[in-house]
N, C-alpha and C. Protein backbone atom coordinates (compact mmCIF):
# COMPACT_ATOMS: atom_id res chain seq x y z
N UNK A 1 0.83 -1.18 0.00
CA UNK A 1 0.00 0.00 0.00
C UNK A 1 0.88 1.25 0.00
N UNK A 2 0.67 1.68 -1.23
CA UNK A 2 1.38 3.17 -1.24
C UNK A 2 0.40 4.67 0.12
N UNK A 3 1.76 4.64 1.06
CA UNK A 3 1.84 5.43 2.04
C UNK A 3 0.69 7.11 1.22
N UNK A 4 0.40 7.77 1.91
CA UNK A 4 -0.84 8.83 1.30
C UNK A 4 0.37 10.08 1.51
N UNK A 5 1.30 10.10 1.93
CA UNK A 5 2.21 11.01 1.92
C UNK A 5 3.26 10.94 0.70
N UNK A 6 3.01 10.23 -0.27
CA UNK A 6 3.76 9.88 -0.78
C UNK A 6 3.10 10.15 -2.46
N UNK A 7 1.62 10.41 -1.99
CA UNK A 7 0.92 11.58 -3.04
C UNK A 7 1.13 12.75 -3.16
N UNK A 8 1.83 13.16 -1.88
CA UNK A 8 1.99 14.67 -2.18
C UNK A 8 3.24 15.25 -3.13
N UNK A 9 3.70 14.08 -3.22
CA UNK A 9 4.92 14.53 -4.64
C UNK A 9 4.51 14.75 -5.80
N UNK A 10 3.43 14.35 -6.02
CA UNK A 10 2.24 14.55 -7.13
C UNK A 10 1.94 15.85 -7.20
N UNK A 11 1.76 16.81 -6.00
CA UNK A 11 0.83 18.07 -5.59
C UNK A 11 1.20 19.10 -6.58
N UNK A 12 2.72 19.23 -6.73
CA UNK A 12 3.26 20.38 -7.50
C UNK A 12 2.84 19.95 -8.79
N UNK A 13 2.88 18.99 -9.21
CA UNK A 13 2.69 19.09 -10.96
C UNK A 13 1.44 19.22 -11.19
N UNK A 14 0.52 18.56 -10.51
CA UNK A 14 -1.22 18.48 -10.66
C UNK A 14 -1.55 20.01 -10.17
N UNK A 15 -0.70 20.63 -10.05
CA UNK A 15 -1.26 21.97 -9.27
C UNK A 15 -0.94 22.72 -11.14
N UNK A 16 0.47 22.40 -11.59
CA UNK A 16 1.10 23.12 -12.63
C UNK A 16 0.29 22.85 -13.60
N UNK A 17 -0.12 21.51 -14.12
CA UNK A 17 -1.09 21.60 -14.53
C UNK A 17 -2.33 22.28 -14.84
N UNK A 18 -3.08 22.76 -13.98
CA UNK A 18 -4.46 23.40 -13.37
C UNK A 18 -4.01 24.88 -14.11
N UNK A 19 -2.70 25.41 -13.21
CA UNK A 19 -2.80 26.58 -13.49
C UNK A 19 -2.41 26.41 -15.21
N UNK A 20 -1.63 25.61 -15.98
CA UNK A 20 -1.53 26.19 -17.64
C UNK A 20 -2.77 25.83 -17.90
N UNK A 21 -3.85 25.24 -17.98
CA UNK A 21 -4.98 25.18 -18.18
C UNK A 21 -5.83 26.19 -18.11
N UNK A 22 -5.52 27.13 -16.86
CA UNK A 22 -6.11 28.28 -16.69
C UNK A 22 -5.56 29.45 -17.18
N UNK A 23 -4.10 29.34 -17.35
CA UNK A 23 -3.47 30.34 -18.78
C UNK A 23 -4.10 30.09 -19.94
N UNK A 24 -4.39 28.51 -20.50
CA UNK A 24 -4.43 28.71 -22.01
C UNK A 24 -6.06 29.30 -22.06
N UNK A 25 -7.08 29.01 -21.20
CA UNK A 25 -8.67 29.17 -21.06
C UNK A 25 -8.22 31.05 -20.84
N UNK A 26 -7.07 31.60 -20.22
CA UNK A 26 -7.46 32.85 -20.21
C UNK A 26 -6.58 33.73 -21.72
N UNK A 27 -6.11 33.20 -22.19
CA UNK A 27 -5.30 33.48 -23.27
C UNK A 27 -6.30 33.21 -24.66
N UNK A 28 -7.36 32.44 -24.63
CA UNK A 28 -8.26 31.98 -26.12
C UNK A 28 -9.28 33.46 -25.43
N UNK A 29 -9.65 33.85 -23.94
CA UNK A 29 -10.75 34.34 -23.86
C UNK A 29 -10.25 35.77 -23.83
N UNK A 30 -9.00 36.25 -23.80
CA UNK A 30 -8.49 37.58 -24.33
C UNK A 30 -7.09 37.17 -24.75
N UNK A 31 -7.13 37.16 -25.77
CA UNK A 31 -5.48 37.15 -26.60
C UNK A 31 -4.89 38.20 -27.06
N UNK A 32 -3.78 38.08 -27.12
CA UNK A 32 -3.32 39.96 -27.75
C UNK A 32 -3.57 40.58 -28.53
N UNK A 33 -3.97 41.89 -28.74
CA UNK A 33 -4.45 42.82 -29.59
C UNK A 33 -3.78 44.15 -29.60
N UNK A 34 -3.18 43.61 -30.86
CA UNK A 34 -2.17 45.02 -31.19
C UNK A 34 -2.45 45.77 -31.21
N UNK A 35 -3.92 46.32 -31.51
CA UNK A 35 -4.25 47.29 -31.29
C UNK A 35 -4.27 48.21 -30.61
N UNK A 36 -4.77 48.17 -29.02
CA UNK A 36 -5.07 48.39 -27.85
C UNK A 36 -3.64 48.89 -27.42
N UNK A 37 -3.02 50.39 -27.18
CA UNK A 37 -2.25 50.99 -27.40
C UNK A 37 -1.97 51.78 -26.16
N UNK A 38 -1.02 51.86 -25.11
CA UNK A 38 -1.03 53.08 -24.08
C UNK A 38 -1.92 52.27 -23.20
N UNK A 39 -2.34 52.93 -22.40
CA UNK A 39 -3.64 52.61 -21.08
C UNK A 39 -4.24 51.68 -21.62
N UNK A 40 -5.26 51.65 -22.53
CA UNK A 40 -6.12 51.23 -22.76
C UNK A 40 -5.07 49.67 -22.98
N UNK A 41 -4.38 49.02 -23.07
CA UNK A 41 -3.29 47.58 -23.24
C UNK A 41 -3.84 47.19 -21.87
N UNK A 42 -3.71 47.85 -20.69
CA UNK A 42 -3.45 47.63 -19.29
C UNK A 42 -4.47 46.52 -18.82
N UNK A 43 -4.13 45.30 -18.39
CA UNK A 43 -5.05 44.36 -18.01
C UNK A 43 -5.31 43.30 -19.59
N UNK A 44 -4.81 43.65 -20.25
CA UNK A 44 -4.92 42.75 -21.19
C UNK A 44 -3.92 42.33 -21.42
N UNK A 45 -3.60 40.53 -22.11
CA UNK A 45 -2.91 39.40 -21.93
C UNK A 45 -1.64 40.80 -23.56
N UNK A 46 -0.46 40.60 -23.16
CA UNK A 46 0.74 41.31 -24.48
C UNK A 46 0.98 39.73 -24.97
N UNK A 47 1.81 40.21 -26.29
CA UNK A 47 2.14 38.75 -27.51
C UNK A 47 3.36 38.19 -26.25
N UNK A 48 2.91 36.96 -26.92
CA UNK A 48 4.30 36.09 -25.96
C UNK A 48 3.38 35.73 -24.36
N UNK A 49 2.33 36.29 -23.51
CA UNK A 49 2.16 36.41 -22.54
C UNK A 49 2.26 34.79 -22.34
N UNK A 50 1.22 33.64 -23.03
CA UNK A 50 1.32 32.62 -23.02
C UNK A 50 2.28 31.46 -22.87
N UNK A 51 3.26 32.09 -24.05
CA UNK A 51 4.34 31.30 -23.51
C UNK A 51 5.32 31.85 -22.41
N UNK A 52 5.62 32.60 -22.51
CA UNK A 52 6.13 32.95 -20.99
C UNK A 52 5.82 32.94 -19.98
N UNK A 53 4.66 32.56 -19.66
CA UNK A 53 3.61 32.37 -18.33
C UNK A 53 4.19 30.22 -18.44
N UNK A 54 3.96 29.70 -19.12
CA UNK A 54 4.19 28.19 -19.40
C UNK A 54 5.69 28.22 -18.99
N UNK A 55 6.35 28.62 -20.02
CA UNK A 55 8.11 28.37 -19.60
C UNK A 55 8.56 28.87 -18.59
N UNK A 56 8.10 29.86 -17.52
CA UNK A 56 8.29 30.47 -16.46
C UNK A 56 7.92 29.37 -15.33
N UNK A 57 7.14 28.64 -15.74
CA UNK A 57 6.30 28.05 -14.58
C UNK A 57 6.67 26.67 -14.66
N UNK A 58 6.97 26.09 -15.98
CA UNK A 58 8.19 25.18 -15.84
C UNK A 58 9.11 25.03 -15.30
N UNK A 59 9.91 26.47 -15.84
CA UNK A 59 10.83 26.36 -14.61
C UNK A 59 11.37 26.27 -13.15
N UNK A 60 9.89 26.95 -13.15
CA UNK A 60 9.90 27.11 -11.45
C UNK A 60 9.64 25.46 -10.96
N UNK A 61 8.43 24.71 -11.56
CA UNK A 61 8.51 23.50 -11.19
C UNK A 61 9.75 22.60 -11.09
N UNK A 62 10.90 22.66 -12.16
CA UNK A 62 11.38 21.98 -12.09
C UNK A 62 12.38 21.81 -11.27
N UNK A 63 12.58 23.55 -10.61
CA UNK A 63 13.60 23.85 -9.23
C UNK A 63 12.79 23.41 -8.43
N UNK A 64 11.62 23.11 -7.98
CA UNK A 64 11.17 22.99 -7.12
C UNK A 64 11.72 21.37 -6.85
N UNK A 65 11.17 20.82 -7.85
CA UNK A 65 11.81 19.01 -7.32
C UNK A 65 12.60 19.01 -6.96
N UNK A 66 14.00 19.71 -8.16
CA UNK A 66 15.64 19.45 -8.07
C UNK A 66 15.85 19.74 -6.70
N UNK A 67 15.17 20.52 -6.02
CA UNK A 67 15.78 21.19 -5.05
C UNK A 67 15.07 20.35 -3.19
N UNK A 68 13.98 19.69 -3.82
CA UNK A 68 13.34 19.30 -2.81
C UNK A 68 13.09 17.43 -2.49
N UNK A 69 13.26 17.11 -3.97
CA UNK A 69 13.80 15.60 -4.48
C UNK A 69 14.95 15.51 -5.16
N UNK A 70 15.66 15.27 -4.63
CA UNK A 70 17.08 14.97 -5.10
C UNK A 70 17.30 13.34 -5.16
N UNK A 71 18.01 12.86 -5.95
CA UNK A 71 18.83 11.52 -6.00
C UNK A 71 19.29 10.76 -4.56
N UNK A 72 20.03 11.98 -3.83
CA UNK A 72 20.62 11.71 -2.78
C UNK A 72 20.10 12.53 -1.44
N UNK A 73 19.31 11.48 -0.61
CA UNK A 73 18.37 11.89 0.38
C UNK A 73 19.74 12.80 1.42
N UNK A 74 19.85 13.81 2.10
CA UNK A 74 20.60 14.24 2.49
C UNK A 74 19.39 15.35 3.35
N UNK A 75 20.28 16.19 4.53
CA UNK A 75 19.34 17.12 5.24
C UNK A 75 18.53 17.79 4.10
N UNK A 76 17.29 17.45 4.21
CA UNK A 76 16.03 18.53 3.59
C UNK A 76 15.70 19.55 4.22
N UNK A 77 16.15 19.86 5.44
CA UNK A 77 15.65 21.50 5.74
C UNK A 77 16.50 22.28 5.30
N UNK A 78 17.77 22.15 4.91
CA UNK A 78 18.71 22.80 4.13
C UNK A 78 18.33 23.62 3.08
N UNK A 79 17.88 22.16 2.53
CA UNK A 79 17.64 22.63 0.48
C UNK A 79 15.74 23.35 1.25
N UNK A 80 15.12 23.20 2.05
CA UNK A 80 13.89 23.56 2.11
C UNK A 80 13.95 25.04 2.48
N UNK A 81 14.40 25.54 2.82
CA UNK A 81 15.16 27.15 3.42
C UNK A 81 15.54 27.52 2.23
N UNK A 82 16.50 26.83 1.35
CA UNK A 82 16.63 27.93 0.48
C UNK A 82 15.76 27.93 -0.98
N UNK A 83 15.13 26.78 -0.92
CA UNK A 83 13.58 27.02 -2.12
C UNK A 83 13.05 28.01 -1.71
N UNK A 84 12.66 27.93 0.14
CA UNK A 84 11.95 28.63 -0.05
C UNK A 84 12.04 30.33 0.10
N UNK A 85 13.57 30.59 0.64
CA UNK A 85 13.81 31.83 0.24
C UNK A 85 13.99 32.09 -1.04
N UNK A 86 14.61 31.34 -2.47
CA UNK A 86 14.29 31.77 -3.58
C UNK A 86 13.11 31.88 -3.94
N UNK A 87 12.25 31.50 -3.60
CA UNK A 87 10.93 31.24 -3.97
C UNK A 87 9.98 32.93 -3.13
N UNK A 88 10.16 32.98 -2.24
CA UNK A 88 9.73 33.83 -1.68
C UNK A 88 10.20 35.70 -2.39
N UNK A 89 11.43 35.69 -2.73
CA UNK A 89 11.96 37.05 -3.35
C UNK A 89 11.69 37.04 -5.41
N UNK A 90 11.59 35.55 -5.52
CA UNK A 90 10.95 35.79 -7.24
C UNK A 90 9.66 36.26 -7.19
N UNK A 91 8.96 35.05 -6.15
CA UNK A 91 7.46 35.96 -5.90
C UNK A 91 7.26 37.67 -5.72
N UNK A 92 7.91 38.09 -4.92
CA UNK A 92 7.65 39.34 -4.89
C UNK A 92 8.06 39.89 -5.81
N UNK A 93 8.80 39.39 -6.80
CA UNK A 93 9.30 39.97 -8.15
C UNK A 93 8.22 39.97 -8.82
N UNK A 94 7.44 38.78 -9.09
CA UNK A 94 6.46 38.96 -9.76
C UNK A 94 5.37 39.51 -9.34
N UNK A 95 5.28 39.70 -8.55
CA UNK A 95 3.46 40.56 -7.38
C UNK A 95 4.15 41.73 -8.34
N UNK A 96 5.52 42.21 -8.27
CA UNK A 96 5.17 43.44 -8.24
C UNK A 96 5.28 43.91 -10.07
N UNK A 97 5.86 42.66 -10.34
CA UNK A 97 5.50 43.02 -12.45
C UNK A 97 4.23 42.67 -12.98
N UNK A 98 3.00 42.34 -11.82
CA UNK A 98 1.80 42.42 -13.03
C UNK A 98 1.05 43.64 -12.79
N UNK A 99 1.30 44.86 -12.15
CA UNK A 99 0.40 45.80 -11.79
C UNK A 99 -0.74 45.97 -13.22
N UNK A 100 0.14 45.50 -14.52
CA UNK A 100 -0.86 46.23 -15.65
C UNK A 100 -0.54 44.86 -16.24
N UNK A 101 -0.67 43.78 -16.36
CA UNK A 101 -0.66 42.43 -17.47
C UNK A 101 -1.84 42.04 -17.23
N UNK A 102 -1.73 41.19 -18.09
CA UNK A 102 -2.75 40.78 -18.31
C UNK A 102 -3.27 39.19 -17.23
N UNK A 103 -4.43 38.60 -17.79
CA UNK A 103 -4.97 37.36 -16.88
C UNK A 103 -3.20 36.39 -16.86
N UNK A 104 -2.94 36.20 -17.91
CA UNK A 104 -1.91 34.79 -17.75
C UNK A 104 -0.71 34.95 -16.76
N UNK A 105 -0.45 36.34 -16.62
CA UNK A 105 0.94 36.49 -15.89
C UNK A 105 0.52 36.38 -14.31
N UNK A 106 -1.06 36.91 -14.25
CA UNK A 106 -1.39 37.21 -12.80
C UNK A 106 -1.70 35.57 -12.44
N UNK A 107 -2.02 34.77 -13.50
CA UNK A 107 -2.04 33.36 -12.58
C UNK A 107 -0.77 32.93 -12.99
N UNK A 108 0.09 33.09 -13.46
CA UNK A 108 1.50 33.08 -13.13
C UNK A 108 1.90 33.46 -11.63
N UNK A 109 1.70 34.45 -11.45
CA UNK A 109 2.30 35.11 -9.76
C UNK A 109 1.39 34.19 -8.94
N UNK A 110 0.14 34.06 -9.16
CA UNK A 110 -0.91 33.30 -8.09
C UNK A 110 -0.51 31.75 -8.39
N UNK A 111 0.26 31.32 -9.20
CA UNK A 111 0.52 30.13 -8.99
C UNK A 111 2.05 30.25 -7.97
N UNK A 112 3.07 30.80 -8.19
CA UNK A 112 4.12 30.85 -7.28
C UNK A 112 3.70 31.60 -5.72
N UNK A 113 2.71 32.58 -5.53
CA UNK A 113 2.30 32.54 -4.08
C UNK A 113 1.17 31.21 -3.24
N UNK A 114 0.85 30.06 -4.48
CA UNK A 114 0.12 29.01 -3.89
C UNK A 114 1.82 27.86 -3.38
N UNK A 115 2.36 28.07 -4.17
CA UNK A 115 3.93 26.94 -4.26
C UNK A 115 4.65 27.32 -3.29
């Protein structure tokens, strides 16, 4: 019987999941429009938002394992301190770059303040 703690290694990807799902559903329901120029851009998804919201959030997943599943079981509060201080100062990097983006970047940031 697989231990129920042993689902939660699952949590981060089924979470990463959810949220590109909820990028690509907010990216078909406002996609970029060149048009929309100055102010009036503000809150709407810019070109590229999509994939950079995906490859951003890849990446972050994949530090998250490297850093929290490793090969070689060794002290985990170590590597857990400093995920989560990197993790904690990108976040505020990003809180503070969506004041004007659009839906995909802001569940970008709301996926790294759920992680």
């Amino acid at each position: 019987m697989i231990e129920p703690r042993k689902y939660l290694v699952l949590a981060p990807a089924l979470l990463w999941l959810l949220v590109v799902a909820l990028m690509i559903q907010d990216w078909i329901s406002d996609p970029s429009n060149p048009a929309l120029r100055g102010t009036s851009a503000y809150g709407h998804n810019q070109p590229g938002a999509l994939s950079q919201g995906v490859l951003w959030s890849t990446i972050e997943l994949a530090v998250i394992y490297a850093l929290l599943l490793p090969r070689q079981f060794g002290p985990l509060l170590g590597r857990a301190v400093i995920a989560f201080s990197a993790f904690v100062a990108w976040t505020l990097l990003n809180v503070l770059a969506i004041m004007h983006s659009g839906g995909v970047l802001f569940l970008h940031a709301l996926w790294l303040i759920i992680v």
